[in-house]
Protein backbone atom coordinates (compact mmCIF):
# COMPACT_ATOMS: atom_id res chain seq x y z
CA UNK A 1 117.33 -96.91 -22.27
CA UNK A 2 114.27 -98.26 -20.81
CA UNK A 3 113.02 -95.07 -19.78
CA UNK A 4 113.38 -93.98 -23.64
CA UNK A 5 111.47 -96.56 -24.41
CA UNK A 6 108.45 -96.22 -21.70
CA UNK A 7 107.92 -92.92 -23.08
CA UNK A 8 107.99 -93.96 -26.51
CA UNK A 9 105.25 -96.29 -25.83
CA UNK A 10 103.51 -94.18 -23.47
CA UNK A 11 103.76 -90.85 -26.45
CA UNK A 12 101.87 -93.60 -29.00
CA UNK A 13 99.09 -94.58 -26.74
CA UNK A 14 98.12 -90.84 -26.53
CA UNK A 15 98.31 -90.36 -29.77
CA UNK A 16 96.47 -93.47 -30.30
CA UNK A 17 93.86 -91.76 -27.98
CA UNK A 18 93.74 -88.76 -29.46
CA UNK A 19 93.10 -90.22 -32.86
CA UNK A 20 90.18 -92.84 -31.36
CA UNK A 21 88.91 -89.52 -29.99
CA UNK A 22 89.05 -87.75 -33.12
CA UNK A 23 87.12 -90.70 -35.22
CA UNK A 24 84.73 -91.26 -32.85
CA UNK A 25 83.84 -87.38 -33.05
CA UNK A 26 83.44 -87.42 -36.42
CA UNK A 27 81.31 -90.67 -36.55
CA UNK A 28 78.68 -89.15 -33.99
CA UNK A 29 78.38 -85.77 -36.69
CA UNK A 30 77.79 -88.21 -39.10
CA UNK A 31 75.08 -90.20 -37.02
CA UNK A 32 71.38 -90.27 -37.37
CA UNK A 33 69.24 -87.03 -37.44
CA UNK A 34 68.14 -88.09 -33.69
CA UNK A 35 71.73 -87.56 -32.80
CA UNK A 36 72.25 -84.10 -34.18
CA UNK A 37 69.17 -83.20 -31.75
CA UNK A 38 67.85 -82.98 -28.08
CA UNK A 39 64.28 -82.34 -28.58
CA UNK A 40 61.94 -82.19 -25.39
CA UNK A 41 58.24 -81.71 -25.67
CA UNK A 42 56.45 -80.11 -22.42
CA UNK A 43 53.46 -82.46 -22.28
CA UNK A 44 54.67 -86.27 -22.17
CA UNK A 45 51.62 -86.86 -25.19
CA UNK A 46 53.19 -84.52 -27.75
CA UNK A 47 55.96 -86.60 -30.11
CA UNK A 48 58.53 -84.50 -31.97
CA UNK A 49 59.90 -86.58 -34.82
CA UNK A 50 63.24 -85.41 -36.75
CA UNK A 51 63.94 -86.73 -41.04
CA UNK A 52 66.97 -84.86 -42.38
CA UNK A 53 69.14 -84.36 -45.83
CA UNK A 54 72.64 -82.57 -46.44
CA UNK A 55 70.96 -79.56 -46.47
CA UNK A 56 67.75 -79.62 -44.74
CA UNK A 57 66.08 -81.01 -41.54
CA UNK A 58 62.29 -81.51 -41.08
CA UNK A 59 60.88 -81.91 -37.51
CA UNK A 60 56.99 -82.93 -37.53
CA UNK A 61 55.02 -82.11 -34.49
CA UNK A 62 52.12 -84.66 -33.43
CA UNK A 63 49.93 -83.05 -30.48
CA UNK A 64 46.72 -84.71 -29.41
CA UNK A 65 45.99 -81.65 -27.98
CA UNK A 66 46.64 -79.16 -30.06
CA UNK A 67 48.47 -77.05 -27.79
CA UNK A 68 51.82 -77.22 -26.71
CA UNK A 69 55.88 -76.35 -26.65
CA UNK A 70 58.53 -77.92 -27.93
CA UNK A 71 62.62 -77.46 -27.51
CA UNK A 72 65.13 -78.36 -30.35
CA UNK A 73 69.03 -78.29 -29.09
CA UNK A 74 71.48 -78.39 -31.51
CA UNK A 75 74.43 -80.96 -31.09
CA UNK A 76 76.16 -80.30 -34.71
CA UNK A 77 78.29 -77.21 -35.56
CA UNK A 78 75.51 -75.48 -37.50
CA UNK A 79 71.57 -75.34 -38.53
CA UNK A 80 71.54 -76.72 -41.95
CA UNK A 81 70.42 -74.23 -44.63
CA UNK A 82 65.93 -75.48 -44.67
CA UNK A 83 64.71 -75.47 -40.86
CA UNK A 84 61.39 -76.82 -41.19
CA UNK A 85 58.65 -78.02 -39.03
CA UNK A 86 56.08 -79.60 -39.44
CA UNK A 87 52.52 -78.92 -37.72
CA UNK A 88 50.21 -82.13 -37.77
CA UNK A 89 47.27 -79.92 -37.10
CA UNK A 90 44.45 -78.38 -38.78
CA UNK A 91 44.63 -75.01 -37.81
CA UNK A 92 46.85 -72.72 -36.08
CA UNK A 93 45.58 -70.02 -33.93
CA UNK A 94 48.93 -69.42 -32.69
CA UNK A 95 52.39 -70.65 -33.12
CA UNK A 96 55.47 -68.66 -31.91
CA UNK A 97 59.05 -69.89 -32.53
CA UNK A 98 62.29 -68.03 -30.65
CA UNK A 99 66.15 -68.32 -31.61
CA UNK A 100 68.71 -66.75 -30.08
CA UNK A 101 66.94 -62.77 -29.04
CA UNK A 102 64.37 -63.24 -32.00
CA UNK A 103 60.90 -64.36 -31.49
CA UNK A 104 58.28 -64.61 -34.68
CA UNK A 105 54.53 -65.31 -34.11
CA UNK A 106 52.33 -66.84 -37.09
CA UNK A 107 48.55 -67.06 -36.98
CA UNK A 108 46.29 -69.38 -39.65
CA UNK A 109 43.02 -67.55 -40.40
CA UNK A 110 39.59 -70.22 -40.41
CA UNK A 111 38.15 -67.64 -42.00
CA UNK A 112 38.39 -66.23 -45.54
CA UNK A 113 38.79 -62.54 -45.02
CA UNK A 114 41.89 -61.41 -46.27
CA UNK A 115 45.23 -62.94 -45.83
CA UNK A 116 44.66 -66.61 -44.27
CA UNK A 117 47.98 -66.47 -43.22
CA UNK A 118 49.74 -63.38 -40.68
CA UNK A 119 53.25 -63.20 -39.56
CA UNK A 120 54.92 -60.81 -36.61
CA UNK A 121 57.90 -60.79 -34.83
CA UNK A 122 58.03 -60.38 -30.86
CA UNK A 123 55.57 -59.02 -28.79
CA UNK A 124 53.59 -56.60 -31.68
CA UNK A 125 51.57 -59.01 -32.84
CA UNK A 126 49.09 -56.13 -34.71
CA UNK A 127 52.44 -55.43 -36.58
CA UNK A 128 52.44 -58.32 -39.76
CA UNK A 129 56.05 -58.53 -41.25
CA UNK A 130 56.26 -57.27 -44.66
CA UNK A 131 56.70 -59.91 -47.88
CA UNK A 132 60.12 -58.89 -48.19
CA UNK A 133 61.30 -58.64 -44.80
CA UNK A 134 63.98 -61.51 -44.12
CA UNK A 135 62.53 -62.52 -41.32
CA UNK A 136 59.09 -63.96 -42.95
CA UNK A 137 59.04 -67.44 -42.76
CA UNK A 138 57.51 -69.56 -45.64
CA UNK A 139 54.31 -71.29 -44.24
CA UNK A 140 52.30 -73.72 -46.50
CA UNK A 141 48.91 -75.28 -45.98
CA UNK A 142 49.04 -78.83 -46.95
CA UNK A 143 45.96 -81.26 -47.88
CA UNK A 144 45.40 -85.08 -46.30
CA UNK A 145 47.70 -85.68 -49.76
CA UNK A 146 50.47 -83.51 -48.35
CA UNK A 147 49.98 -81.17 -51.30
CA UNK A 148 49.47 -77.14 -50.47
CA UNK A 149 46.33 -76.21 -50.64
CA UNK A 150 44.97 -72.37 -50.26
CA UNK A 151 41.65 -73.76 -48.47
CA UNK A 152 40.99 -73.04 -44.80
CA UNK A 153 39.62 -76.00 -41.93
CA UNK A 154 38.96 -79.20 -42.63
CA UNK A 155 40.39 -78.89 -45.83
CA UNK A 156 43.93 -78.63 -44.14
CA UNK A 157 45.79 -81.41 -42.83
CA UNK A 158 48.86 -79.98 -41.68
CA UNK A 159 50.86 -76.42 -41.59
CA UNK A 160 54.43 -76.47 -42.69
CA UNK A 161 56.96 -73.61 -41.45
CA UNK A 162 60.23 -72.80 -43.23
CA UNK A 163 62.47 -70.99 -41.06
CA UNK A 164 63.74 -68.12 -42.18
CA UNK A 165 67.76 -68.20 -43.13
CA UNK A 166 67.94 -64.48 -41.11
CA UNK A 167 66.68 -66.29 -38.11
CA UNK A 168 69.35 -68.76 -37.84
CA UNK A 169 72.06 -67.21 -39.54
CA UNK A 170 73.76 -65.98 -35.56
CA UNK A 171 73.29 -70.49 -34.97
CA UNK A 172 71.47 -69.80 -31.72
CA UNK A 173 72.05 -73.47 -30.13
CA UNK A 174 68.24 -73.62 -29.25
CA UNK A 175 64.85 -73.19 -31.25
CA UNK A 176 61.84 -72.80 -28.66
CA UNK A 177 58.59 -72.85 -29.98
CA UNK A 178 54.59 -73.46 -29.40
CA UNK A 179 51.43 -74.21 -30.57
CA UNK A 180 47.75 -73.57 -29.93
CA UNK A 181 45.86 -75.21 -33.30
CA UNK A 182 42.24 -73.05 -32.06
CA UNK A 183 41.27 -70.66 -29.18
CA UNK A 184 38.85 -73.40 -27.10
């Protein structure tokens, strides 16, 4: 009888466990946007900053030097359906972002000769994705007033990129990307 009764006790501690387990699992999904992330910038002065909704996430890139790389892990299940981030920089000579075995590069033209803004994917960069290719992210131009503006330096304030869904859609665990805002 009293070894009945150690193994009742001892069969509702584990599923006490289990069940402590299984909340406290589901309250770290539910954290903070900081929790959903591991983001690691290569130079100790950039800051990579993370705001997200139900359905979107934002990360906003501050680099005093206008060059640099960035790493976003994902800790939840899945991307959510807007990947965006979020250049604090005036130009962009160069910015190349790589998930899973796809890399894209994106280029902001100073100049006003033809399209101000060129997309590629992996190494051909003389090869600009077409406007309906899946892969073309959505890249805006935004004023000091965070409004988009078609204008080229100083005009811009900051470049916003909207992952593609057809980048994301395998939920490769990591997003690498960099930065150079101008040739020096």
């Amino acid at each position: 009888m009293r070894f009945k009764h150690r193994s009742t006790v001892a069969a509702v501690a584990a599923w006490a466990a289990l069940f402590q387990i299984a909340i406290a699992g589901h309250a770290a999904e539910a954290g903070p946007a900081e929790l959903a992330y591991q983001i690691t910038a290569k130079r100790p002065a950039d800051r990579v900053s993370v705001q997200s909704g139900d359905q979107r996430v934002v990360f906003t890139v501050e680099s005093p030097s206008g060059i640099g790389q960035a790493e976003i892990v994902r800790r939840d299940r899945a991307w959510p359906p807007s990947v965006t981030i979020h250049l604090a920089l005036r130009g962009l000579e160069q910015f190349r972002v790589k998930a899973g075995d796809t890399e894209l590069g994106v280029s902001v033209s100073s100049h006003d000769q033809g399209r101000r803004v060129r997309v590629w994917k992996a190494a051909d960069e003389r090869a600009a994705l077409a406007d309906d290719d899946p892969l073309l992210p959505q890249v805006r131009l935004l004023d000091k007033e965070g409004k988009p503006t078609d204008k080229g330096p100083p005009e811009i304030a900051a470049i916003e990129i909207v992952l593609p869904a057809a980048l994301l859609k395998s939920q490769p665990k990591t997003i690498e990307f960099s930065w150079i805002d101008f040739y020096r």
